[in-house]
PDB file of N, CA and C in Angstrom:
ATOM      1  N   UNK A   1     -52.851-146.350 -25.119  1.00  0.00           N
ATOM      2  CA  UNK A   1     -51.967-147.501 -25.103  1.00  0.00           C
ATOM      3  C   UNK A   1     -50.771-147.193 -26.008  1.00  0.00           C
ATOM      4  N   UNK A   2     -49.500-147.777 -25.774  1.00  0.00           N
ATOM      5  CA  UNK A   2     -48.230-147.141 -26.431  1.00  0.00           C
ATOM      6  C   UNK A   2     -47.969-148.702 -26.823  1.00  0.00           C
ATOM      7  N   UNK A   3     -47.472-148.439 -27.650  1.00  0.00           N
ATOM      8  CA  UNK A   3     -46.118-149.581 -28.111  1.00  0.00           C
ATOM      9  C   UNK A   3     -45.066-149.321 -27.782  1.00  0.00           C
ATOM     10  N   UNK A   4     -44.360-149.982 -27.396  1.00  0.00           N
ATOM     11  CA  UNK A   4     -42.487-150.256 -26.697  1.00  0.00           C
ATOM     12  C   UNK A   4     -41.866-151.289 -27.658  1.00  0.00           C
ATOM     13  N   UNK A   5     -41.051-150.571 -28.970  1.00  0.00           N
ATOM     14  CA  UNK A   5     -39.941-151.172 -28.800  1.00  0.00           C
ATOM     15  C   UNK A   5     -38.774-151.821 -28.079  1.00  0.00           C
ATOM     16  N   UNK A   6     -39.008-153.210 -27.627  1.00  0.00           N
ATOM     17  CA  UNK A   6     -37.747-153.653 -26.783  1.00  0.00           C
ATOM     18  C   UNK A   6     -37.060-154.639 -27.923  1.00  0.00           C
ATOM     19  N   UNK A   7     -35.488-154.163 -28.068  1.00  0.00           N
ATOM     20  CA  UNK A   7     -34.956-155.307 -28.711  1.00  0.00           C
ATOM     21  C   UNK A   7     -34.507-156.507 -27.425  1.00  0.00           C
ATOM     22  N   UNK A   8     -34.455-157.505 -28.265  1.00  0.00           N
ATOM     23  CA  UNK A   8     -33.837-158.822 -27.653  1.00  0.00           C
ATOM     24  C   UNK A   8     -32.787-159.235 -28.277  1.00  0.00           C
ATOM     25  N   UNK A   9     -31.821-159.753 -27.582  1.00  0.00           N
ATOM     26  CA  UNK A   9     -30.102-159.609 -27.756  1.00  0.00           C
ATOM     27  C   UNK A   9     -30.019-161.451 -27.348  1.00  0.00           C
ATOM     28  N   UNK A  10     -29.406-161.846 -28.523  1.00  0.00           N
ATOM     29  CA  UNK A  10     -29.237-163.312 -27.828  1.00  0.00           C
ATOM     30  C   UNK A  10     -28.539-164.106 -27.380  1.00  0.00           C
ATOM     31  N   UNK A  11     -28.504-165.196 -26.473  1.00  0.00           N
ATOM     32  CA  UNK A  11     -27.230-165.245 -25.963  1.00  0.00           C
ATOM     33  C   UNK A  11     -26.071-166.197 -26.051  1.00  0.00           C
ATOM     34  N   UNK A  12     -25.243-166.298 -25.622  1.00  0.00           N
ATOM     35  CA  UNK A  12     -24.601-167.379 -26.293  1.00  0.00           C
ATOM     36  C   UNK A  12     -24.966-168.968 -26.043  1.00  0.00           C
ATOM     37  N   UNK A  13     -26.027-168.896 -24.497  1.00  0.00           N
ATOM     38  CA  UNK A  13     -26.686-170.477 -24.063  1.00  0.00           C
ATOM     39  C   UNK A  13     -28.046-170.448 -25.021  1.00  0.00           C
ATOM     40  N   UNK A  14     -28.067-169.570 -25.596  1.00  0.00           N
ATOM     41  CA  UNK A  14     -29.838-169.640 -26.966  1.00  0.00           C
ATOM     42  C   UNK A  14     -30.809-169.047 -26.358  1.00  0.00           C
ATOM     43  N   UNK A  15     -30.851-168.426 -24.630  1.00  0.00           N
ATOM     44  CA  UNK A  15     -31.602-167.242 -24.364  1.00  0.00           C
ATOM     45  C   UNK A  15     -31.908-165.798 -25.185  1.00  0.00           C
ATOM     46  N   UNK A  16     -32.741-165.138 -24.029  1.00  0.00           N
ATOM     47  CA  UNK A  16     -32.682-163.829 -24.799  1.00  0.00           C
ATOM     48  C   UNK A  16     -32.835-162.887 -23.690  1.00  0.00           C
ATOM     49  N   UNK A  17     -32.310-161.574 -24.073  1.00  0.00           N
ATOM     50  CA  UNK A  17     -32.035-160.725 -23.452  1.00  0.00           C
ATOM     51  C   UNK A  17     -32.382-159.464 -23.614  1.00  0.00           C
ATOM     52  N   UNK A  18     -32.570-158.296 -22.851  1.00  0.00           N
ATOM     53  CA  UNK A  18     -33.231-156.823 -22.539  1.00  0.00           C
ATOM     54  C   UNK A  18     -32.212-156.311 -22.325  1.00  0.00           C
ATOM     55  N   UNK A  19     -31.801-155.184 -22.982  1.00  0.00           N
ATOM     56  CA  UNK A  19     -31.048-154.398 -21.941  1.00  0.00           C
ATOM     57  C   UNK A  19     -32.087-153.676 -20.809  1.00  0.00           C
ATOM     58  N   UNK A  20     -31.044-153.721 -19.739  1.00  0.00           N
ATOM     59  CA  UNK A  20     -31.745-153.085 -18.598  1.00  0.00           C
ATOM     60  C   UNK A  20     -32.421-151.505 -18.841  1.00  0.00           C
ATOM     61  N   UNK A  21     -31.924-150.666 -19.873  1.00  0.00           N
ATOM     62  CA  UNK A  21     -32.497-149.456 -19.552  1.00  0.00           C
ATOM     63  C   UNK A  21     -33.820-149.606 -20.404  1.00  0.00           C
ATOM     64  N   UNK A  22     -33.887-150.152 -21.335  1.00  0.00           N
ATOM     65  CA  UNK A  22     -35.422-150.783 -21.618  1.00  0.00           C
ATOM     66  C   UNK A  22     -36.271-151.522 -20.569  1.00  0.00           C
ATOM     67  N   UNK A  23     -35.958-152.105 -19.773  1.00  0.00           N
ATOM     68  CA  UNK A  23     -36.790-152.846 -19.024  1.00  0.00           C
ATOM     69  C   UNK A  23     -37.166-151.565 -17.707  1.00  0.00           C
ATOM     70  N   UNK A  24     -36.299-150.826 -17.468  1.00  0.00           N
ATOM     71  CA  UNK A  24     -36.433-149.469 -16.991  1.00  0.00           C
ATOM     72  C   UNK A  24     -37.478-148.663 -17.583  1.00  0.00           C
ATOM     73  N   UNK A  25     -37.383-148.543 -18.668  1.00  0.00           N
ATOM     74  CA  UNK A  25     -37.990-147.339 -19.421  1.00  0.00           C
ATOM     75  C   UNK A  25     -39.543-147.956 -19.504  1.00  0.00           C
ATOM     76  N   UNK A  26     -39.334-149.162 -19.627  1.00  0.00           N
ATOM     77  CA  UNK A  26     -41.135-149.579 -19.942  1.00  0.00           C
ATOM     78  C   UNK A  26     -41.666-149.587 -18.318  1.00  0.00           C
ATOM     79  N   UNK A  27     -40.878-149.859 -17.520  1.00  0.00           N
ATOM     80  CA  UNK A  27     -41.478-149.854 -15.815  1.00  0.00           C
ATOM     81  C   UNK A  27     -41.699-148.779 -15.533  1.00  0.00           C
ATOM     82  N   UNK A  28     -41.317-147.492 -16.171  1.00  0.00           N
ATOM     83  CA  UNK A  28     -41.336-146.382 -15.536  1.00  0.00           C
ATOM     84  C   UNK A  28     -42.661-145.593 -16.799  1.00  0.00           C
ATOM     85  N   UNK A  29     -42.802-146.050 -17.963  1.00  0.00           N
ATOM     86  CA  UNK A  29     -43.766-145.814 -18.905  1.00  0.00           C
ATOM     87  C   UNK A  29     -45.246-146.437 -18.642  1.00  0.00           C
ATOM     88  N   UNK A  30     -45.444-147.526 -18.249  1.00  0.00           N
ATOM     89  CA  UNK A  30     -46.539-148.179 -17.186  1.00  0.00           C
ATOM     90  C   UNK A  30     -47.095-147.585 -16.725  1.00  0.00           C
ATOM     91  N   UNK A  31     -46.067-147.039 -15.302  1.00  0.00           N
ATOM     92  CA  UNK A  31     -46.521-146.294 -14.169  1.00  0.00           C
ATOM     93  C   UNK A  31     -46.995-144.577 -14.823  1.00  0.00           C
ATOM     94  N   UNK A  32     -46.105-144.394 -15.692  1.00  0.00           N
ATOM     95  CA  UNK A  32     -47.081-142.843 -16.212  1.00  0.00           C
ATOM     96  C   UNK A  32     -48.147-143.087 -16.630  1.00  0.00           C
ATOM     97  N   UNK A  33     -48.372-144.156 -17.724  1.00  0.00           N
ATOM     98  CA  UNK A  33     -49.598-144.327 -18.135  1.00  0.00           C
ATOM     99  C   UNK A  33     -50.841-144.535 -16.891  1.00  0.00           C
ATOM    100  N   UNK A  34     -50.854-145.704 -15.884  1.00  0.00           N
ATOM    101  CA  UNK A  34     -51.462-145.683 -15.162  1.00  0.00           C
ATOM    102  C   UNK A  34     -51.863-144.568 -14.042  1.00  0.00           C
ATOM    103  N   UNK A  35     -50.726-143.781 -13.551  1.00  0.00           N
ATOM    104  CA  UNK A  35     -51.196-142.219 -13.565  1.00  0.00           C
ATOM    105  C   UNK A  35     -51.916-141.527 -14.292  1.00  0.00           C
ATOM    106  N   UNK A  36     -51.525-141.302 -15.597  1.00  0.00           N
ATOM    107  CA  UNK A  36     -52.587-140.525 -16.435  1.00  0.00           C
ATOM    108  C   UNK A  36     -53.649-141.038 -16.221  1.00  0.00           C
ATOM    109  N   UNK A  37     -54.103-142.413 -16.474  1.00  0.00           N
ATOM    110  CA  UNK A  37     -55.294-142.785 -16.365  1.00  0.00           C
ATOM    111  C   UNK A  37     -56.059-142.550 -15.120  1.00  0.00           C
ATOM    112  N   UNK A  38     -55.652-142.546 -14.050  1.00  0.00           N
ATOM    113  CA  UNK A  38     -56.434-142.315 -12.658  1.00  0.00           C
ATOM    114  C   UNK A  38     -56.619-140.701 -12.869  1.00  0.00           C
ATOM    115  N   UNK A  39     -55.420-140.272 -13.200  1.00  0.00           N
ATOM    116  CA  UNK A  39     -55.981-137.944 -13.049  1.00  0.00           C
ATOM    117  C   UNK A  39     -57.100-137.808 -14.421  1.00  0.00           C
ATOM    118  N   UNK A  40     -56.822-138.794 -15.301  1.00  0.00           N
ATOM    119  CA  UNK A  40     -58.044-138.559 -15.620  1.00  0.00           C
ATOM    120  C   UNK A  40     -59.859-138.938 -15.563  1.00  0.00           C
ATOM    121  N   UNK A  41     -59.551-139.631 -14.484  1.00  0.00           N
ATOM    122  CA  UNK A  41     -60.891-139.982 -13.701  1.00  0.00           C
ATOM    123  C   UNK A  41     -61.324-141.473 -14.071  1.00  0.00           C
ATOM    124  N   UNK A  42     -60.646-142.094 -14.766  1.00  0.00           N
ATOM    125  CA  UNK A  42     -60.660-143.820 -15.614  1.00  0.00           C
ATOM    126  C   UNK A  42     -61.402-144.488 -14.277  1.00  0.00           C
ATOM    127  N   UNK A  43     -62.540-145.263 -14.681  1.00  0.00           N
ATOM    128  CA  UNK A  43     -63.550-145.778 -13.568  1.00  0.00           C
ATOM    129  C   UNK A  43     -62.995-146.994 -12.852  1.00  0.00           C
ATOM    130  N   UNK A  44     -61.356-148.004 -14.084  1.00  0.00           N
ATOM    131  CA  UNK A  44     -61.024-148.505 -13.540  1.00  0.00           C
ATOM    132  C   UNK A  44     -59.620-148.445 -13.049  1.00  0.00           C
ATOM    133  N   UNK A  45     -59.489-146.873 -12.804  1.00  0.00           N
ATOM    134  CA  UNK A  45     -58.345-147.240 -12.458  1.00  0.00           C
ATOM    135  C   UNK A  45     -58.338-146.345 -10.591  1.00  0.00           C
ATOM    136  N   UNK A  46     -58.827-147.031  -9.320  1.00  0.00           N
ATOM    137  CA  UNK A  46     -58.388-146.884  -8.295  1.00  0.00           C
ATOM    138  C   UNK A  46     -57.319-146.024  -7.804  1.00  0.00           C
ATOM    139  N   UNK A  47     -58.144-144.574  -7.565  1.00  0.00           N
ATOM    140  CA  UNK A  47     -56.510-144.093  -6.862  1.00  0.00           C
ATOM    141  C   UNK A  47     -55.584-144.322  -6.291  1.00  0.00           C
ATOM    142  N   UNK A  48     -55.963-145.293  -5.070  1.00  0.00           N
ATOM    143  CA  UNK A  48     -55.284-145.948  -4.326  1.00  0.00           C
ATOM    144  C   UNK A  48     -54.435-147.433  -4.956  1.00  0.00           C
ATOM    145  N   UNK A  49     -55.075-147.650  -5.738  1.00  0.00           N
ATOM    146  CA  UNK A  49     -54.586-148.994  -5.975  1.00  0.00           C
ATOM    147  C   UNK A  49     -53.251-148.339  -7.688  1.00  0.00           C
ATOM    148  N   UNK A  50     -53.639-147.489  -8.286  1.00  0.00           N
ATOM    149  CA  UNK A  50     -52.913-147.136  -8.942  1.00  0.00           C
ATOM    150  C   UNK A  50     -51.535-146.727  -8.445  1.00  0.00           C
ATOM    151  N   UNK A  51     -52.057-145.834  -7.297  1.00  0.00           N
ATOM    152  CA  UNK A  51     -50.406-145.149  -6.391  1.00  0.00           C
ATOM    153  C   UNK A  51     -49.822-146.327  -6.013  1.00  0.00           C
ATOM    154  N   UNK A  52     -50.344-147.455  -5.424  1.00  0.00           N
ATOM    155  CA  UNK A  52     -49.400-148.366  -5.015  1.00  0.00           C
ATOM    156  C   UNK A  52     -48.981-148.738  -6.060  1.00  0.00           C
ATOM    157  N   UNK A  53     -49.168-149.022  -7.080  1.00  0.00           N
ATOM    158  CA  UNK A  53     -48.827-150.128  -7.955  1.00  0.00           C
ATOM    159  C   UNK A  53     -47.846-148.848  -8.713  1.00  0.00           C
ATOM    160  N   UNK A  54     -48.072-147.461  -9.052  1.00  0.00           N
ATOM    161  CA  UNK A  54     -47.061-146.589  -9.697  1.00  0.00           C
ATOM    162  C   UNK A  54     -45.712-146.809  -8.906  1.00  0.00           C
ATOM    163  N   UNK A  55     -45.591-146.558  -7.448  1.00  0.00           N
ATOM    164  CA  UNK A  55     -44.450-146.488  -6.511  1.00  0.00           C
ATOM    165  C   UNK A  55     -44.142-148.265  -6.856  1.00  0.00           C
ATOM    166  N   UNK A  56     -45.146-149.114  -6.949  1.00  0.00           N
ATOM    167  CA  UNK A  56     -43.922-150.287  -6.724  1.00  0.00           C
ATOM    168  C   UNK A  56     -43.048-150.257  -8.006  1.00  0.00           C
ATOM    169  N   UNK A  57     -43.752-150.277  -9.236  1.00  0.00           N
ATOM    170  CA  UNK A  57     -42.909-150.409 -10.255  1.00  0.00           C
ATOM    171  C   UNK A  57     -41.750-148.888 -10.638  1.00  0.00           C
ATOM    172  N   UNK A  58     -42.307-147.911  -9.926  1.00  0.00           N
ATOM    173  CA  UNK A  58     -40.701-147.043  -9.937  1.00  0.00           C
ATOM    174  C   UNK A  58     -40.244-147.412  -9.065  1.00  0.00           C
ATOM    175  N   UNK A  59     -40.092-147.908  -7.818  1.00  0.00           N
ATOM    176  CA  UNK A  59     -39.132-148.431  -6.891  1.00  0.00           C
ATOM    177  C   UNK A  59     -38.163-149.608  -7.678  1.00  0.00           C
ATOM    178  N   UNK A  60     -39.244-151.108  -8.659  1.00  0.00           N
ATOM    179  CA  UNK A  60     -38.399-151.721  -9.181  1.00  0.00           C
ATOM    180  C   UNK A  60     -37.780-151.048 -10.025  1.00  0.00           C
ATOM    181  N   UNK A  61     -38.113-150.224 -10.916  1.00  0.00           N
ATOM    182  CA  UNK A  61     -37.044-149.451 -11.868  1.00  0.00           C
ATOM    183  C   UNK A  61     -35.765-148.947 -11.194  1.00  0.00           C
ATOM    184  N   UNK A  62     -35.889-148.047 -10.198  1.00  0.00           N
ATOM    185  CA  UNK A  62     -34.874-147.621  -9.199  1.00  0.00           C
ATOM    186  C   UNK A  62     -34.195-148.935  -8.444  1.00  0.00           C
ATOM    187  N   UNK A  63     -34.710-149.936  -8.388  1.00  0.00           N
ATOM    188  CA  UNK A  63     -33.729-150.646  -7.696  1.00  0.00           C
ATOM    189  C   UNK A  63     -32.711-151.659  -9.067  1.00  0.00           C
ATOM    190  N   UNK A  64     -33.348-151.447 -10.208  1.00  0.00           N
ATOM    191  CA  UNK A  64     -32.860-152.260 -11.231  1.00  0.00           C
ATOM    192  C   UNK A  64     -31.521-151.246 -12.153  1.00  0.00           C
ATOM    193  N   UNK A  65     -31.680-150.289 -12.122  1.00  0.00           N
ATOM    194  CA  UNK A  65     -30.969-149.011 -12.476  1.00  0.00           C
ATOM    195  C   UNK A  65     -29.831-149.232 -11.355  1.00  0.00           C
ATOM    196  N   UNK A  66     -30.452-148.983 -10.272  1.00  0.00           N
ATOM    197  CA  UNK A  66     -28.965-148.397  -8.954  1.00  0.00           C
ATOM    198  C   UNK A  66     -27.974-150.312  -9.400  1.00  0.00           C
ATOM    199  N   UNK A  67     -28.945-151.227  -9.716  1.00  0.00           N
ATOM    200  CA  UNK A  67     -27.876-152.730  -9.351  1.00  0.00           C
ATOM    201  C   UNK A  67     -27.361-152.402 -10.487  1.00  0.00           C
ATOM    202  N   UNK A  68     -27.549-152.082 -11.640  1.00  0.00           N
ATOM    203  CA  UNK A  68     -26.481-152.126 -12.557  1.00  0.00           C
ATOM    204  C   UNK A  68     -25.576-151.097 -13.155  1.00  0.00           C
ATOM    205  N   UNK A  69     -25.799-149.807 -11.967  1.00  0.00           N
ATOM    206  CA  UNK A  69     -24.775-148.981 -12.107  1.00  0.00           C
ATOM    207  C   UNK A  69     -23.483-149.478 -11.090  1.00  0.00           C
ATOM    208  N   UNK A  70     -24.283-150.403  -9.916  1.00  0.00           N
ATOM    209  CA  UNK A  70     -23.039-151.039  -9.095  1.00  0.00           C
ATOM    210  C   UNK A  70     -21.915-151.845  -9.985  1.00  0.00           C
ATOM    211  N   UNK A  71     -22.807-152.467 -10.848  1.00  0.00           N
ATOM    212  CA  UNK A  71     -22.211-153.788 -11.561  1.00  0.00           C
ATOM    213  C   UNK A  71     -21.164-153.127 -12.470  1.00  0.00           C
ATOM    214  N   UNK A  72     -21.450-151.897 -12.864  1.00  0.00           N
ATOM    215  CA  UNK A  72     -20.860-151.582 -14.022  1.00  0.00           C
ATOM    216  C   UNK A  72     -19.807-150.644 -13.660  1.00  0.00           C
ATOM    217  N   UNK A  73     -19.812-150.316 -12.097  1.00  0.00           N
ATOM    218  CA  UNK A  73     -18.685-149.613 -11.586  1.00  0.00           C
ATOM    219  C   UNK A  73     -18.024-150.336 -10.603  1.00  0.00           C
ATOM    220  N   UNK A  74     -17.634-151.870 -10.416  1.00  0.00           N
ATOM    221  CA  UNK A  74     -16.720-152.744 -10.370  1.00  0.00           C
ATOM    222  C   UNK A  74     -15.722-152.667 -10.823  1.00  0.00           C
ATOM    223  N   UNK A  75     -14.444-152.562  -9.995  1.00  0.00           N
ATOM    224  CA  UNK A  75     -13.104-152.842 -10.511  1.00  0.00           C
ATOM    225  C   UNK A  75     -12.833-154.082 -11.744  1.00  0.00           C
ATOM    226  N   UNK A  76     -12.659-154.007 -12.824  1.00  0.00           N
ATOM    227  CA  UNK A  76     -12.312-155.548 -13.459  1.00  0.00           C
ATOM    228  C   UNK A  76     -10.928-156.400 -12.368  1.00  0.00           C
ATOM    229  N   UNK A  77     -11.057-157.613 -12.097  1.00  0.00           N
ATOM    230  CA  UNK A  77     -10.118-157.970 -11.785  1.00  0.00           C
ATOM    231  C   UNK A  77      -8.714-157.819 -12.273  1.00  0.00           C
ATOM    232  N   UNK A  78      -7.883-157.913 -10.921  1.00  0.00           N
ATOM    233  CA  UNK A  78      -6.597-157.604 -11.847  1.00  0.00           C
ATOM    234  C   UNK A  78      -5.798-156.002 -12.350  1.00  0.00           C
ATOM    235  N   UNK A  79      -6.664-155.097 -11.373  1.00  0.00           N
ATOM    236  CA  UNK A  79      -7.038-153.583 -12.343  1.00  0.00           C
ATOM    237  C   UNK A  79      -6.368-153.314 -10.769  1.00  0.00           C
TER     238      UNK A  79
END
C-alpha cells in the first residue's frame, strides 16, 4: 500500500481542488498496484477482473490528460 501525496488548492467559491496530473498519477498508480498484485498471485485479486478495472482507470487517466492538454492549447480570446 503507498501513500499519495495530493495537494488541494482552494478556490475562490470555498471548494477544493487537484491538479489534474495528480489525479492522473494516482489513477495510473492504482492500476500498477493492482497489477502487481494479480502477477503476484493475490487470492483476491481476479485476473480478469483486475485487467478490466487496470484498462478502465488508464483509459480514465488518458482521457483526463488528452482533455486538459486540449484546454490548455486553446487560443486565449482575442489572440
Amino acid at each position: 500500500m503507498h501513500s499519495f501525496p495530493i495537494p488541494l488548492i482552494p478556490s475562490e467559491e470555498g471548494g477544493l481542488l487537484i491538479p489534474a496530473e495528480q489525479v492522473t498519477g494516482l489513477l495510473r498508480s492504482v492500476a500498477a498496484d493492482w497489477a502487481s498484485a494479480a502477477d503476484l498471485g493475490t487470492p483476491e485479486a481476479d485476473p480478469g477482473t483486475v485487467l478490466a478495472m487496470t484498462e478502465a482507470l488508464t483509459q480514465l487517466a488518458d482521457q483526463i490528460d488528452a482533455e486538459c492538454i486540449a484546454c490548455a492549447s486553446r487560443p486565449e480570446p482575442g489572440i
